[in-house]
C-alpha atoms as a PDB file:
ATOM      1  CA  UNK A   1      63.320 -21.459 -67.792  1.00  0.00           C
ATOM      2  CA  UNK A   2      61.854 -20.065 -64.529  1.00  0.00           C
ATOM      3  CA  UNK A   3      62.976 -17.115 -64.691  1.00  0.00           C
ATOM      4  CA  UNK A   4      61.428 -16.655 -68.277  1.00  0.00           C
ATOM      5  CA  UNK A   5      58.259 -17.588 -67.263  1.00  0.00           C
ATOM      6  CA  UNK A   6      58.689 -15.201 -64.456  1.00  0.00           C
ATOM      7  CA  UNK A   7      59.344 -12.152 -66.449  1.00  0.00           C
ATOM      8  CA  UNK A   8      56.615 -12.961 -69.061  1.00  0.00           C
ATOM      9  CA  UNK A   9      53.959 -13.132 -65.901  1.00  0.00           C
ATOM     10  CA  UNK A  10      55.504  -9.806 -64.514  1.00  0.00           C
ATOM     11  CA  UNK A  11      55.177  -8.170 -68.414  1.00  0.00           C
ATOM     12  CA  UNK A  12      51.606  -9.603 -68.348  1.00  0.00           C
ATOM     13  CA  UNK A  13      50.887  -8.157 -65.092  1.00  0.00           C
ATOM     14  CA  UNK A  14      52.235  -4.918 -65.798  1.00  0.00           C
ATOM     15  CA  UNK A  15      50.075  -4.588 -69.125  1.00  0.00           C
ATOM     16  CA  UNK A  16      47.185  -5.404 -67.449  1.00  0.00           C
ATOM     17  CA  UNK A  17      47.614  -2.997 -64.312  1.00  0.00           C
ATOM     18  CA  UNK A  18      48.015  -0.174 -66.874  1.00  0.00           C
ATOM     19  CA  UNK A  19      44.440  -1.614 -68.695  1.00  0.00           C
ATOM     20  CA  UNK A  20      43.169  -1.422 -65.576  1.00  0.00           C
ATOM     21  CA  UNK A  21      44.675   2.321 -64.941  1.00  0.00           C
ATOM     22  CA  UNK A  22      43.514   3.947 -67.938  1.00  0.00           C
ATOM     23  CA  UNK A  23      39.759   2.234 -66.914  1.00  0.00           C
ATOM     24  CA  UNK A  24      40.474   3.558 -63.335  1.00  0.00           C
ATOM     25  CA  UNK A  25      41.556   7.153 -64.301  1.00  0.00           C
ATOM     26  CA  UNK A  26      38.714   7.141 -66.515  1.00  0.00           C
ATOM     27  CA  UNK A  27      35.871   6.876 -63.864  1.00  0.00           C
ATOM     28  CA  UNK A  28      37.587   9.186 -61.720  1.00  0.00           C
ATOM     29  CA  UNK A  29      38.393  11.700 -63.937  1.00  0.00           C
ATOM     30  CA  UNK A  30      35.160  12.182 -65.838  1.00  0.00           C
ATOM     31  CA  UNK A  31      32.401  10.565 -62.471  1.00  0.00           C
ATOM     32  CA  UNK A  32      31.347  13.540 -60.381  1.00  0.00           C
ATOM     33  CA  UNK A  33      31.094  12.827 -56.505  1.00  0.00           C
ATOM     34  CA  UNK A  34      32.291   9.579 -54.602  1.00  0.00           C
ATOM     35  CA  UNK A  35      30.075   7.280 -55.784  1.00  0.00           C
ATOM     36  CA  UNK A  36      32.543   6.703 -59.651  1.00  0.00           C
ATOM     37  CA  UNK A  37      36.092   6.764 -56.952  1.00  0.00           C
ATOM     38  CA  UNK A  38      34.410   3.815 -55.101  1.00  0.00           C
ATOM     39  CA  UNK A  39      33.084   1.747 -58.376  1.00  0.00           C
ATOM     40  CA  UNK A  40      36.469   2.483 -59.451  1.00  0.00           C
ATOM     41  CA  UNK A  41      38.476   1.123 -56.102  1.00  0.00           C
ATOM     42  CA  UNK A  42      35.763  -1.808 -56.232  1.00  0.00           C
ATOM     43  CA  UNK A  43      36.585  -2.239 -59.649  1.00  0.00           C
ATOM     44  CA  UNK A  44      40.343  -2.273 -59.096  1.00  0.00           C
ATOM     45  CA  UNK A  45      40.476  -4.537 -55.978  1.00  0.00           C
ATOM     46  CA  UNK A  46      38.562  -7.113 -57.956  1.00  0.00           C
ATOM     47  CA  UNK A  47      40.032  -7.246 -61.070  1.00  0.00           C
ATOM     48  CA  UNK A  48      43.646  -7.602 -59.552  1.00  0.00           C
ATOM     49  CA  UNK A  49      41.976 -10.457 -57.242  1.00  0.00           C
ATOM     50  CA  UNK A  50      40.694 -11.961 -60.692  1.00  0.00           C
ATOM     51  CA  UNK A  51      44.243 -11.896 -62.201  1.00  0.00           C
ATOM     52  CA  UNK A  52      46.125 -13.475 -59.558  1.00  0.00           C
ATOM     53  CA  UNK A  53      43.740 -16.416 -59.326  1.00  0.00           C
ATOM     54  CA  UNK A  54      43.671 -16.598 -62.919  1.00  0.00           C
ATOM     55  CA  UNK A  55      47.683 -17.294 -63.170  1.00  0.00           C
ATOM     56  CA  UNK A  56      47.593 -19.027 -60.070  1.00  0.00           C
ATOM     57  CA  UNK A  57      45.426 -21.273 -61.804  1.00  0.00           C
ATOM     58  CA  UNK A  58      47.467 -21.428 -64.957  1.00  0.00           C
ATOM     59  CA  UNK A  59      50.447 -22.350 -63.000  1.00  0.00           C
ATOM     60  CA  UNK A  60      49.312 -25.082 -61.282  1.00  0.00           C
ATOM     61  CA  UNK A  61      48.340 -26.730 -64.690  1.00  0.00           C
ATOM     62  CA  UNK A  62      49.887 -30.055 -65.722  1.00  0.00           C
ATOM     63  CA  UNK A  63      50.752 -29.396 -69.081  1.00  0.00           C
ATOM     64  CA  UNK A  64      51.759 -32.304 -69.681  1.00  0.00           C
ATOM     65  CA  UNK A  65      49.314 -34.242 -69.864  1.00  0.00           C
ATOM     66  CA  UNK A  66      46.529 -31.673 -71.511  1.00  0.00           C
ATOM     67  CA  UNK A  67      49.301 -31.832 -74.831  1.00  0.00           C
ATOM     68  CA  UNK A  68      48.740 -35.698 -73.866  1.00  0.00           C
ATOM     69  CA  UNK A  69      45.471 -35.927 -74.059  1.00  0.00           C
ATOM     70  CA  UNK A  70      44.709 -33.542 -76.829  1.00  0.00           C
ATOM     71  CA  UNK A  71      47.212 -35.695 -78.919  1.00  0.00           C
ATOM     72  CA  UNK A  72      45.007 -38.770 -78.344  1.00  0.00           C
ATOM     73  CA  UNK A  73      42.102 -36.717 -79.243  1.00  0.00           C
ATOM     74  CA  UNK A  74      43.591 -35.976 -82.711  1.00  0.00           C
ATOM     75  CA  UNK A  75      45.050 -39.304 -83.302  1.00  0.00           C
ATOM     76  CA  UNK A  76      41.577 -40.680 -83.057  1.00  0.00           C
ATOM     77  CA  UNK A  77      40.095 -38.667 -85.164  1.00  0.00           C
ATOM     78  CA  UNK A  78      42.524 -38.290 -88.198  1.00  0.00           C
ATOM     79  CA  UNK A  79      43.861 -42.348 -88.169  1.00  0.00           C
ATOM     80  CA  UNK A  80      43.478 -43.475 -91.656  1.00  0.00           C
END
């Protein structure tokens, strides 16, 4: 099961660092002098620093006991 998870983060990651290519190529390519290359590295550093606190924080998620509590939620609210 780990090593699904695993490989569905890595897919994830992969999509997104090509999302954030294309964006990334695109300032470059068509930004005349430095200033679009260092929006773009700016850019790049922080959106990769965004990710990986994003699924570090969706790891660490007991999920568990959200499904738990949701389920009490909905109980409540559609008991006859």
């Amino acid at each position: 099961m780990q090593s699904i998870i695993l490989i569905l983060i890595l897919i994830i990651f992969a999509l997104y660092l090509w999302y954030v290519f294309s964006i990334i190529y695109h300032l470059i390519r068509f930004g005349i002098g430095v200033k679009p290359k260092f929006l773009a590295l700016i850019f790049f550093i922080g959106s990769v620093f965004l990710f990986l606190l994003a699924v570090s924080a969706y790891s660490q998620i007991n999920w568990g006991e959200v499904l738990r509590v949701i389920s009490d939620k909905i109980k409540v609210y559609f008991q006859p």
